[in-house]
Every structure is written in C-alpha cells, then in structure tokens.
C-alpha atoms as a PDB file:
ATOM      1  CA  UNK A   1      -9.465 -16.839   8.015  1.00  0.00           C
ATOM      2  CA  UNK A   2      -9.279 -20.556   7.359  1.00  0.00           C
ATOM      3  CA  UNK A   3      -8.913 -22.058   4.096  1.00  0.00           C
ATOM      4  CA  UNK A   4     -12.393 -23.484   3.780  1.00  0.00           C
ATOM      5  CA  UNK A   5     -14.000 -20.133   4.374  1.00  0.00           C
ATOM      6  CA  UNK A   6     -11.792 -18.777   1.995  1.00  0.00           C
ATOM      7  CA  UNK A   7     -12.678 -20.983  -0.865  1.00  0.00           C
ATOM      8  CA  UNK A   8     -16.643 -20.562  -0.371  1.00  0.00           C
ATOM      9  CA  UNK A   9     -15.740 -16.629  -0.409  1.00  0.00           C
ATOM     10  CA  UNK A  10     -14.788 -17.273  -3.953  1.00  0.00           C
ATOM     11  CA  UNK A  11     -17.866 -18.247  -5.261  1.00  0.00           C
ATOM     12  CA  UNK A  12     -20.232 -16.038  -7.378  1.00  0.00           C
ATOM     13  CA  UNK A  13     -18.716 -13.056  -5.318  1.00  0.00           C
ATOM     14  CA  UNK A  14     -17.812 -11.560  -2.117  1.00  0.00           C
ATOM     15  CA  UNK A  15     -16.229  -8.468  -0.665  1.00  0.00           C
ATOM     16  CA  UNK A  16     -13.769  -9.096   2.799  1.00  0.00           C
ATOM     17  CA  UNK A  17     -11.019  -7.682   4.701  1.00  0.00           C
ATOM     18  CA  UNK A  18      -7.279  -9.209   5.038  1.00  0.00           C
ATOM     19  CA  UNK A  19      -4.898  -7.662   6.435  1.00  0.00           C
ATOM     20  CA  UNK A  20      -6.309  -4.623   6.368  1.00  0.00           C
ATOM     21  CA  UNK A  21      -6.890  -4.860   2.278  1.00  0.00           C
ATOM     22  CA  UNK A  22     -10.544  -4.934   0.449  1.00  0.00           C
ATOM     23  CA  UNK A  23     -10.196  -7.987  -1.376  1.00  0.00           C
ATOM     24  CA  UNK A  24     -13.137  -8.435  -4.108  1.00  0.00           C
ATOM     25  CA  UNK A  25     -13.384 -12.586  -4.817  1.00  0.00           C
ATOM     26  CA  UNK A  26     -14.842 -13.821  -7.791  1.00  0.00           C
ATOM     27  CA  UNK A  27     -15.739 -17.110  -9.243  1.00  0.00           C
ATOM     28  CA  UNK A  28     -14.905 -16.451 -12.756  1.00  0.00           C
ATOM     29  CA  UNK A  29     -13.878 -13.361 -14.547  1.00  0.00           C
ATOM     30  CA  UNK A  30     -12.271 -12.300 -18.192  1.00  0.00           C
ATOM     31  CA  UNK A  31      -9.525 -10.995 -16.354  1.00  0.00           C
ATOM     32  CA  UNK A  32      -8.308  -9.539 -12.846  1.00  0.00           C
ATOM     33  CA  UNK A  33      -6.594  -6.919 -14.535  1.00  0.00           C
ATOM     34  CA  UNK A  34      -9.932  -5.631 -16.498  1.00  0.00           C
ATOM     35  CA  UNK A  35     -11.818  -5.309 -13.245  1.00  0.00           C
ATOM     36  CA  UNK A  36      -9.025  -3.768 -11.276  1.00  0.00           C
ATOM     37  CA  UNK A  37      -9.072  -1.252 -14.100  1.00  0.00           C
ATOM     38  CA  UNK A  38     -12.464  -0.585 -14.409  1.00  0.00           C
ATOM     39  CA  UNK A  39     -12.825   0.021 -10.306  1.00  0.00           C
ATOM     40  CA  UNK A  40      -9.717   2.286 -10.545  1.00  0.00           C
ATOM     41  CA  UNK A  41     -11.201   4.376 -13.208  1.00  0.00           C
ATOM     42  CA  UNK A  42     -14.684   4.318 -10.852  1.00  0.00           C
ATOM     43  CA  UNK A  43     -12.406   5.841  -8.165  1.00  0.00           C
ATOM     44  CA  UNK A  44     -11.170   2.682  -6.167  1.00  0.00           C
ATOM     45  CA  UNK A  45      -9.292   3.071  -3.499  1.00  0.00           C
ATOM     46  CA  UNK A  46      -5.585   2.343  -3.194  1.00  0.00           C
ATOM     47  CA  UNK A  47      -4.263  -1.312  -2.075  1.00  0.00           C
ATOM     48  CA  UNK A  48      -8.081  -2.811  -3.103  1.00  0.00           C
ATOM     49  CA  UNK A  49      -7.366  -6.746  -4.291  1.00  0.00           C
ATOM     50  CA  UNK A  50      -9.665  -7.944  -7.174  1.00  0.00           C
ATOM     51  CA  UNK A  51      -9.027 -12.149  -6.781  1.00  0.00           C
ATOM     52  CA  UNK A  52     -10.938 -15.042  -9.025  1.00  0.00           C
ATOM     53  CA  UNK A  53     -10.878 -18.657  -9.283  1.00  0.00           C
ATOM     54  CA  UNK A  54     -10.302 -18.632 -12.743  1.00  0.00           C
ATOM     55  CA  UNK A  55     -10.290 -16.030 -15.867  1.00  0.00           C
ATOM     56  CA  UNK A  56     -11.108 -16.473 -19.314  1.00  0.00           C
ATOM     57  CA  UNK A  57      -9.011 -14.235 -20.933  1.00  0.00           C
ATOM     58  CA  UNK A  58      -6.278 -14.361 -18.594  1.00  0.00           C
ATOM     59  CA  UNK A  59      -3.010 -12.355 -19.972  1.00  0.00           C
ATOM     60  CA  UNK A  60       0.675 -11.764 -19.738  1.00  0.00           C
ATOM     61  CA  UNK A  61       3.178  -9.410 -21.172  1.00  0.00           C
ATOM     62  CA  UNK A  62       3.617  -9.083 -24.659  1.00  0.00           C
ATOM     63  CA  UNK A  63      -0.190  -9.938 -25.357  1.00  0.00           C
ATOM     64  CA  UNK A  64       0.579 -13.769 -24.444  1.00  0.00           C
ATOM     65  CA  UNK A  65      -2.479 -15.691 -23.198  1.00  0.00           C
ATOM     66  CA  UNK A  66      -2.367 -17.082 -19.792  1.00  0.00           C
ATOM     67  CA  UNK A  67      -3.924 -20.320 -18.417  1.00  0.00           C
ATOM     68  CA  UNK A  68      -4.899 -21.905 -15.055  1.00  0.00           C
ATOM     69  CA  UNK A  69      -7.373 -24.513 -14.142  1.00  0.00           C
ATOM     70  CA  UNK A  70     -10.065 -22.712 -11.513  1.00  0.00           C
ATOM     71  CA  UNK A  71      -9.175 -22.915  -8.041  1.00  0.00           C
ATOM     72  CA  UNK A  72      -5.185 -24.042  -8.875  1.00  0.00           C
ATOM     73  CA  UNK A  73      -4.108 -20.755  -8.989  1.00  0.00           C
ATOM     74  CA  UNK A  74      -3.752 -17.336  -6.649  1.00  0.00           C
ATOM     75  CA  UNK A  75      -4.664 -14.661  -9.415  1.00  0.00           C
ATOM     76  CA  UNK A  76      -5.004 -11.413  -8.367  1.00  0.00           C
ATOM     77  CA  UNK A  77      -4.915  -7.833  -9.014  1.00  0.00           C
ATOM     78  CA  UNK A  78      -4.353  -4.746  -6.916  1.00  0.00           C
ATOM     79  CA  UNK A  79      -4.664  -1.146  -7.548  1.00  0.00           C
ATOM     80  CA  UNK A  80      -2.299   1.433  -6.700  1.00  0.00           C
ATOM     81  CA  UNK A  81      -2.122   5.300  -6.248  1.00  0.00           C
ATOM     82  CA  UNK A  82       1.401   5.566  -4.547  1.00  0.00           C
ATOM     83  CA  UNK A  83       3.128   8.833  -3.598  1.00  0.00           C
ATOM     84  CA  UNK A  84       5.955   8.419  -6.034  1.00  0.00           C
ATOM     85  CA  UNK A  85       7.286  10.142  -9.070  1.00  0.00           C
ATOM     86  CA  UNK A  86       5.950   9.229 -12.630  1.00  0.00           C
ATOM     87  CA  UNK A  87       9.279   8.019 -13.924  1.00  0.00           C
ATOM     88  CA  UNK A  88       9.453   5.485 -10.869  1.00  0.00           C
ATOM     89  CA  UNK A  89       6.098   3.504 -11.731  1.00  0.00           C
ATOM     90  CA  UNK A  90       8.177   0.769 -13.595  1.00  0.00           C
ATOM     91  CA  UNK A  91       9.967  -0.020 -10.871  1.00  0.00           C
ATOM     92  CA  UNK A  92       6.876  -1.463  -9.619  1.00  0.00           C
ATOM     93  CA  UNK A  93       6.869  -3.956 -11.696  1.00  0.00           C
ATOM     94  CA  UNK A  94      10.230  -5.397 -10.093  1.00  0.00           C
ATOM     95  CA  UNK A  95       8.988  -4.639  -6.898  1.00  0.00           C
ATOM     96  CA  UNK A  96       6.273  -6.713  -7.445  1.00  0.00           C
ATOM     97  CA  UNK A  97       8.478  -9.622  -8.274  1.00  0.00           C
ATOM     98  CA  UNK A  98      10.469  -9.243  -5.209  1.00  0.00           C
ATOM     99  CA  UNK A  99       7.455  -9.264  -3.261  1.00  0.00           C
ATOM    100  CA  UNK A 100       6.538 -12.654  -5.148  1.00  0.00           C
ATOM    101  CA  UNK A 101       9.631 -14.206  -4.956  1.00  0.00           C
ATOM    102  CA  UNK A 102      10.138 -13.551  -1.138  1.00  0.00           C
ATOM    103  CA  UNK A 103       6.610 -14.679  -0.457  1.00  0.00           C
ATOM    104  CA  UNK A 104       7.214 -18.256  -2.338  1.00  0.00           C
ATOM    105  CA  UNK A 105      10.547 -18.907  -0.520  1.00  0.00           C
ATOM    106  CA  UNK A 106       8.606 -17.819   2.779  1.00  0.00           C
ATOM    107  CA  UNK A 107       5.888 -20.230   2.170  1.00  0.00           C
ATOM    108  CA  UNK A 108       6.914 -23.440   0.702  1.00  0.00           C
ATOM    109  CA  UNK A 109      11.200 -22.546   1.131  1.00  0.00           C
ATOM    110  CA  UNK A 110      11.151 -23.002  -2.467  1.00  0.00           C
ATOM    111  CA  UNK A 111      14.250 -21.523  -4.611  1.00  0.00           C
ATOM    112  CA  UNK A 112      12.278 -18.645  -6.207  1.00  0.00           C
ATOM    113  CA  UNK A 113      14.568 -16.532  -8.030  1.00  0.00           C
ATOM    114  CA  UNK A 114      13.136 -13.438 -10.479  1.00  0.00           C
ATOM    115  CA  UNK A 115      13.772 -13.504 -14.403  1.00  0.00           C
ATOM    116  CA  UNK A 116      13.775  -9.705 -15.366  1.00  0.00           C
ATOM    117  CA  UNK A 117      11.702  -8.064 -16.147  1.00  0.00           C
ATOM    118  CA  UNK A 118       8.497  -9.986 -14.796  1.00  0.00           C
ATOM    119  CA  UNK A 119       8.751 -13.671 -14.408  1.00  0.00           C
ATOM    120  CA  UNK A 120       9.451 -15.655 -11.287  1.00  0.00           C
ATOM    121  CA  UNK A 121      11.289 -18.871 -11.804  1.00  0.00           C
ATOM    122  CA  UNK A 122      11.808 -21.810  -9.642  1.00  0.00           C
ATOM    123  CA  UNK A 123      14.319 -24.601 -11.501  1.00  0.00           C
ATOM    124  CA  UNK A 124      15.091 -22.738 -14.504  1.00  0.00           C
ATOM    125  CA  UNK A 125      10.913 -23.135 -14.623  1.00  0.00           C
ATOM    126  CA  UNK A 126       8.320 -20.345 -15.052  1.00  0.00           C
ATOM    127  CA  UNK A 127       5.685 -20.293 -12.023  1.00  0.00           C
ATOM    128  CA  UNK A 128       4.701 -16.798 -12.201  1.00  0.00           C
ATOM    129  CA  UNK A 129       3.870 -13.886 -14.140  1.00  0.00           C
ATOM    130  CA  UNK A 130       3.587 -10.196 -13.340  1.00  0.00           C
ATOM    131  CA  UNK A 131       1.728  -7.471 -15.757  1.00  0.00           C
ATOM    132  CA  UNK A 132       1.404  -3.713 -15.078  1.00  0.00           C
ATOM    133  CA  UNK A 133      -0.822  -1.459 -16.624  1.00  0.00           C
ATOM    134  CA  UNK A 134      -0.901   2.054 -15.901  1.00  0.00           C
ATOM    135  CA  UNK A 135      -2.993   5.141 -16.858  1.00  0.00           C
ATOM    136  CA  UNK A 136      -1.639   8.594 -17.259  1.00  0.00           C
ATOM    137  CA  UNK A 137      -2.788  11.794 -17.250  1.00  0.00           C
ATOM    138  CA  UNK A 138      -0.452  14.769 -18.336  1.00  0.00           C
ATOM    139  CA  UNK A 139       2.963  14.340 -16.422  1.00  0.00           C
ATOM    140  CA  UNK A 140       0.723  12.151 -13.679  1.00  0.00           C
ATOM    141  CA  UNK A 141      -0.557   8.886 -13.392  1.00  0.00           C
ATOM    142  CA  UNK A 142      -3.894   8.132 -12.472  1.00  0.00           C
ATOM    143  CA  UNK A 143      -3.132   4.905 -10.866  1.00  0.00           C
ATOM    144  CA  UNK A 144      -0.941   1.575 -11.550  1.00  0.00           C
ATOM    145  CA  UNK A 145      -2.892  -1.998 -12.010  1.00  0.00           C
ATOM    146  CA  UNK A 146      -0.419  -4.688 -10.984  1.00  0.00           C
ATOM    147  CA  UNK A 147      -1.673  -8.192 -11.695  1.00  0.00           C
ATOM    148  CA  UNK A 148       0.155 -11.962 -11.295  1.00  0.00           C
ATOM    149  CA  UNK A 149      -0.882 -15.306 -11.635  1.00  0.00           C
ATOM    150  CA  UNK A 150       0.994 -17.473  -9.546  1.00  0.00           C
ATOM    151  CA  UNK A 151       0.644 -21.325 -10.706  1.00  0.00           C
ATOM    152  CA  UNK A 152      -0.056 -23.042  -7.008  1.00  0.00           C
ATOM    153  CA  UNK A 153      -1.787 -26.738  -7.150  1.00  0.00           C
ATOM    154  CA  UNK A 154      -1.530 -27.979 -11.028  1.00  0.00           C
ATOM    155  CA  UNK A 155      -0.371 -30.718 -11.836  1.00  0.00           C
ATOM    156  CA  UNK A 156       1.870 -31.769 -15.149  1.00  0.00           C
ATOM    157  CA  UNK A 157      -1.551 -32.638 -16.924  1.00  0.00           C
ATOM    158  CA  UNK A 158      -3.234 -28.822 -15.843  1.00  0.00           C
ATOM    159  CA  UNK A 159      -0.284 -27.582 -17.934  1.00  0.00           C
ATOM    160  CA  UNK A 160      -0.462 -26.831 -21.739  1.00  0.00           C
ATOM    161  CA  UNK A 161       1.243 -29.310 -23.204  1.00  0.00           C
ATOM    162  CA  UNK A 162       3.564 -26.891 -25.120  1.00  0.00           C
ATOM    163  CA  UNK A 163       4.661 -25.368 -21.438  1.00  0.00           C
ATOM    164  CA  UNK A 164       5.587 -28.232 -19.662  1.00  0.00           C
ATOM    165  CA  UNK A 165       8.894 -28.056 -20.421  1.00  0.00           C
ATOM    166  CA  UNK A 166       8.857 -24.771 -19.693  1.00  0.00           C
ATOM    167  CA  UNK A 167       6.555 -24.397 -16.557  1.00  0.00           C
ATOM    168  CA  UNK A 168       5.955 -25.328 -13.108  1.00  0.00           C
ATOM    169  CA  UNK A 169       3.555 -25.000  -9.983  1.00  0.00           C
ATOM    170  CA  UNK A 170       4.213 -24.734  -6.442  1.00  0.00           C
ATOM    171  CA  UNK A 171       2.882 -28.031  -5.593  1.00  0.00           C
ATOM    172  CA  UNK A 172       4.940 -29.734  -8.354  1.00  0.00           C
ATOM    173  CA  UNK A 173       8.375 -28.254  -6.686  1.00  0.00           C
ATOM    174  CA  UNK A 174       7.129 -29.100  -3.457  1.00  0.00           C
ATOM    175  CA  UNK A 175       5.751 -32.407  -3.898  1.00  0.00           C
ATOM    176  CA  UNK A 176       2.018 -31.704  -2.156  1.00  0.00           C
ATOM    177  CA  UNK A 177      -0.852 -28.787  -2.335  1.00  0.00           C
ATOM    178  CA  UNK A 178       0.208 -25.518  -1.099  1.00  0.00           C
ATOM    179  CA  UNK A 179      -2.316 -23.370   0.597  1.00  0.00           C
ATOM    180  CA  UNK A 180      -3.550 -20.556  -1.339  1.00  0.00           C
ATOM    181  CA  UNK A 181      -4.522 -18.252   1.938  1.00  0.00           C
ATOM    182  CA  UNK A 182      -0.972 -18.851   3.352  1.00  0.00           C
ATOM    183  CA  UNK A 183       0.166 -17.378  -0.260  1.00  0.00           C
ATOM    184  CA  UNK A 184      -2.110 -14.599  -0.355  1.00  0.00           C
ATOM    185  CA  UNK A 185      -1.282 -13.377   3.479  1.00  0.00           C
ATOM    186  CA  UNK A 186       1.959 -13.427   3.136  1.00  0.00           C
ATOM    187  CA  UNK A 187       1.912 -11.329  -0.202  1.00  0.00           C
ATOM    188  CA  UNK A 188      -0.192  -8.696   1.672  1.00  0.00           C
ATOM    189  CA  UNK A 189       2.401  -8.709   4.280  1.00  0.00           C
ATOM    190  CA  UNK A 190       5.858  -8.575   2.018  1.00  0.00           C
ATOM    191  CA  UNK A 191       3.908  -5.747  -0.701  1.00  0.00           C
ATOM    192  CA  UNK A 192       2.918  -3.423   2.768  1.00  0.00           C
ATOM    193  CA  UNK A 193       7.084  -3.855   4.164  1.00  0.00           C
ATOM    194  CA  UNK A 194       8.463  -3.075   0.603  1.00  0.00           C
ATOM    195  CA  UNK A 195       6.001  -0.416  -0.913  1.00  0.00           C
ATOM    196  CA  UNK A 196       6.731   1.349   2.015  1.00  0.00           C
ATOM    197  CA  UNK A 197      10.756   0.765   2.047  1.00  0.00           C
ATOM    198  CA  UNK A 198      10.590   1.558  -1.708  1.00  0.00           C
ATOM    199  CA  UNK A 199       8.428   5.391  -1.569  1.00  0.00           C
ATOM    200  CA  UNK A 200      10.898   6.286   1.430  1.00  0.00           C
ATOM    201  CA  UNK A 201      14.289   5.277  -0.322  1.00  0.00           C
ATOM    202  CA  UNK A 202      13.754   4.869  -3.687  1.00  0.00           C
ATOM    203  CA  UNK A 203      15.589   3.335  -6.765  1.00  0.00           C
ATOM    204  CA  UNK A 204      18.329   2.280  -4.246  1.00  0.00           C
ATOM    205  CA  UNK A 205      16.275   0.511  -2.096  1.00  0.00           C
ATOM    206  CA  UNK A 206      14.486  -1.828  -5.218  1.00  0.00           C
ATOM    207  CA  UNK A 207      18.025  -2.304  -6.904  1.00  0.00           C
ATOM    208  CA  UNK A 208      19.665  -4.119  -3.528  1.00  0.00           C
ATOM    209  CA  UNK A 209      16.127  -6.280  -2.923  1.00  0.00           C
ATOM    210  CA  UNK A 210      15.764  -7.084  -6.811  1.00  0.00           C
ATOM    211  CA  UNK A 211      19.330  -8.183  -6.740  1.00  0.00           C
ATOM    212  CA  UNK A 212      19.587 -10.467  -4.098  1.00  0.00           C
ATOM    213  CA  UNK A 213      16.485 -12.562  -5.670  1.00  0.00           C
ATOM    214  CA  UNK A 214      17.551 -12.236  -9.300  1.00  0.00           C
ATOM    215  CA  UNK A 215      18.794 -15.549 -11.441  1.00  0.00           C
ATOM    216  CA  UNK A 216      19.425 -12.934 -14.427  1.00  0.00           C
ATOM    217  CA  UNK A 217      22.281 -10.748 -13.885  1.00  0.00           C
ATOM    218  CA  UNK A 218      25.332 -12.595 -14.358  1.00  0.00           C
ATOM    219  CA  UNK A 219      24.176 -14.462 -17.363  1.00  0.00           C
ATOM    220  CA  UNK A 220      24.622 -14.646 -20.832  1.00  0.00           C
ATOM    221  CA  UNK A 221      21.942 -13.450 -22.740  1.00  0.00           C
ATOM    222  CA  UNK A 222      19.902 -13.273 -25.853  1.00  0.00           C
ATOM    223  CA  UNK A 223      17.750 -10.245 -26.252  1.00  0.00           C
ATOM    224  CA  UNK A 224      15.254 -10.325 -29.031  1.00  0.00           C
ATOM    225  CA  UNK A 225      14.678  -7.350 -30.145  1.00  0.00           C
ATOM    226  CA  UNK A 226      12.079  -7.081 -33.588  1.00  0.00           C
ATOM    227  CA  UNK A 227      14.077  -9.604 -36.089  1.00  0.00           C
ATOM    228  CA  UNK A 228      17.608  -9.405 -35.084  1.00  0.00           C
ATOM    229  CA  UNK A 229      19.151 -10.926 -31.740  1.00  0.00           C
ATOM    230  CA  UNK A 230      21.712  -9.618 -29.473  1.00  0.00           C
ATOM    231  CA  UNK A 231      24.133 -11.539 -26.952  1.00  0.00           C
ATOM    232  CA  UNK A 232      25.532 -10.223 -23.868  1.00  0.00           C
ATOM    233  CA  UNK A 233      26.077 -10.015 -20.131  1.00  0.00           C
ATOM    234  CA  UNK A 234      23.015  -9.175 -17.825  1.00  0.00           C
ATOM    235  CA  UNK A 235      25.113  -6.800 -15.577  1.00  0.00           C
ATOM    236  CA  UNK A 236      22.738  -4.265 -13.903  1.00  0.00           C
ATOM    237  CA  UNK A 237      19.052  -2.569 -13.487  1.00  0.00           C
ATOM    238  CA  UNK A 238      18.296   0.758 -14.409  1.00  0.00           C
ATOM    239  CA  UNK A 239      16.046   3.580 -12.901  1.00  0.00           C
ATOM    240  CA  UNK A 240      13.530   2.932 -15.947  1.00  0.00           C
ATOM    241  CA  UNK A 241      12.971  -0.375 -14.983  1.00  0.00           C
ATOM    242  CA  UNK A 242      15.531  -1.753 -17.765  1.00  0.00           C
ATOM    243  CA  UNK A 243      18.189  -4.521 -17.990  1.00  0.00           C
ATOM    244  CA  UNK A 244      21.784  -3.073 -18.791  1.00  0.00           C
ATOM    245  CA  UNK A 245      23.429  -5.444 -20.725  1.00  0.00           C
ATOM    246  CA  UNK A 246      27.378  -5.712 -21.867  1.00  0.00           C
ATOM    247  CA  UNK A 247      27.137  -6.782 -24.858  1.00  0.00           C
ATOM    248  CA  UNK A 248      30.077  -8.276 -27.249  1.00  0.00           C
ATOM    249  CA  UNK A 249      32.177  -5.227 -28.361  1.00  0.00           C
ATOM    250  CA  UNK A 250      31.964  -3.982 -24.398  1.00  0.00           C
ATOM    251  CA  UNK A 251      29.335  -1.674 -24.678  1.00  0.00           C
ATOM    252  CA  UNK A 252      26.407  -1.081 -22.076  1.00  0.00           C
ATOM    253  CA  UNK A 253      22.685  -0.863 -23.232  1.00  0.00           C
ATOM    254  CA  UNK A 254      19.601  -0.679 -21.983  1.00  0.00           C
ATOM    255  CA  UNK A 255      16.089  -2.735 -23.077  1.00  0.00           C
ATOM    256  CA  UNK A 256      12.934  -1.897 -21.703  1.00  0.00           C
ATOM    257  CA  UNK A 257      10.427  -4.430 -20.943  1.00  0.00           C
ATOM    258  CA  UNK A 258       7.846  -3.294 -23.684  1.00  0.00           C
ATOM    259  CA  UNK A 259       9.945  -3.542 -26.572  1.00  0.00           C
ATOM    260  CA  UNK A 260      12.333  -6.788 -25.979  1.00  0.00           C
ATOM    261  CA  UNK A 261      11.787 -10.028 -24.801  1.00  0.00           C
ATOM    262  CA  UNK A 262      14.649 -11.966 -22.724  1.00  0.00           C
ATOM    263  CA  UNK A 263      15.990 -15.312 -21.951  1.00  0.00           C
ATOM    264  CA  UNK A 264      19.170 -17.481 -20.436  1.00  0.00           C
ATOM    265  CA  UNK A 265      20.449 -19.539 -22.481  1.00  0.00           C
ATOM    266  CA  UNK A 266      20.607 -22.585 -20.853  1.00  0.00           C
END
C-alpha cells in the first residue's frame, strides 16, 4: 500500500486490510480508544485496528489529555481477546511498549528505550504513550483495548509549549518526515511475533524483551505516590505488571501503574 493511498484512506472513513488486520481509518474522532471500545462491546473481532488523523479528546494514563496536530501522528487502537489468564492482561501493556519501541528503532534506528510502565522515550524525551483499558466479567475479561499515540512528523511549534522540554517526534530525532505506513506495518508485524511469543511462554518471555529495551531499571527513582514521595532503585518487573523498587532502608516494593506515577531523576 503506498503512502498516498494510505492518506486518502483516512479521510471521512474507510475499512482495509494490512497485514492481515481490519484496520477502520478515520478522519477525526473523540478518541481511538472510545471506538475500539464500543466495536468490542458490539462483538469485534480480535486484532481489528481503529486509526484517525486526529482525536479530540485524545487521552493518556492518569486522565492526562493528549495532543497531536491531524495527520502528524500514527494513533491507533486495537482490540484484543487473547488466550491468556486474567492476571496476565497487564502485561500487555509492557508488551505493547516493546512492540513500540522495537518498531521505532526498526524504522528510523532511533534510540527508543521504554519508561515503565507506558511511555516510550527517545533522549530522555517522551514520543509515545500507551493506555489499556480492559473490561471484565466475573474472573474473565471480555476483551483488552490497547491504544498509543506515537508523535511522528511535528515539529517544535506542533508541541504544547509546556511539553517541549519534555517531548519529542520522530521526525525531530531524525531530522526529516518519517513515513507513517512504514510505522504502522512494522507494528503489525512486531505485535503478531510477540503476542504470539508472549501466550506460549509467558511472564518470562515479556520480562527478558521488556528488559533489553528499558531506560528504567537501574535508576534512581522518585515514585509519587498520593502526597508523599519515595526514592529508590528501579531493580525489576513483576508478574502484575509492577516496578519493584529498592528503596532506601533495602527493602523491595511494588507500584502498580494505576496508583503511582514515575520518573528519573535526571
């Protein structure tokens, strides 16, 4: 599929096949996420891509807002129904970012490297985001929405002005435009090799991928957690999904994604 094709796909709306995927393009939507959802609930199949040009209500973990000029961005969502046990679907979430990470480094042979739980990084920079939402029923789930917004061809100006500090794109690492279908194929093709990798061997299986394209354990920490802060040493990932931390009087514990917030001090 060439790139021109691609973008004229994304107009009011279309429905094609990559890769073997049902990909559902949009011009403009609220959110990828809130689509997904609502298709999963209607009985969508598993893998099906919901993709737009731009979203109004774009959002990120922790309720943040996030923002991207139409057309700079690959934003995406994808449902999932995967043959695994309830207490592995936050894993997915880091599988997700390893998936990311190893498609940016693929593509542009940029330095991606993931900051747990959910945010890719390239130059101590943010230039991705990953958000899960599941639905359960009893001890199962119904199915898993995993969404990311991956910041591709903005320039300094396309960022808010309190995130440029803080925030990169693709093209900005690279120094020129980075094609969006080269992106999205190569996603496709990492998410199909590690899915399957991760149902067959598990925990085991995440923990040595997520490891190799980490930039958190290692480092010296600040978790904040409600009012209070604690310091330690990012040392490990758990089964849940959580970072293990050493913190100063030598103990180990473990914060879950929903209830801290985490960053290097740098």
């Amino acid at each position: 599929m060439e790139h021109r094709s691609f973008e004229e796909a994304c107009l009011p709306h279309k429905h094609i096949s990559l890769l073997g995927k049902e990909i559902y393009l949009f011009r403009e939507l609220t959110s990828t996420n809130s689509v997904a959802r609502q298709m999963a609930v209607s009985g969508a199949a598993e893998g099906i891509i919901v993709m737009s040009r731009s979203q109004s209500a774009g959002r990120g973990r922790m309720q943040r807002q996030w923002h991207c000029p139409p057309g700079k961005g690959l934003l995406l969502s994808m449902i999932l129904r995967p043959q695994i046990s309830v207490q592995f679907v936050p894993q997915l979430t880091l599988l997700t970012a390893v998936v990311v990470a190893e498609t940016i480094k693929i593509v542009t042979g940029c330095a991606a490297g993931i900051k747990w739980p959910n945010d890719i990084f390239i130059n101590d920079k943010k230039v991705c985001g990953i958000l899960a939402e599941s639905s359960f029923s009893k001890s199962n789930f119904e199915y898993i929405i995993i969404g990311l917004g991956i910041n591709v061809n903005l320039g300094i100006h396309h960022l808010p002005s309190d995130c440029q500090k803080t925030s990169t794109s693709l093209s900005l690492e690279l120094g020129e435009n980075v094609s969006r279908v080269k992106l999205l194929r190569q996603f496709i093709i990492s998410w199909d090799e590690h899915i399957q990798g991760f149902v067959k061997a598990g925990h085991p299986y995440l923990r040595d991928k997520w490891i190799k394209n980490n930039v958190t354990l290692g480092e010296n920490v600040i978790v904040n957690k409600g009012d209070s802060c604690l310091h330690g040493l990012a040392v490990d990932i758990s089964e849940k999904g959580g970072l293990i931390v050493r913190l100063a009087d030598g103990s180990l514990q473990e914060f879950l994604a929903e209830d801290v917030s985490i960053r290097k001090r740098f």
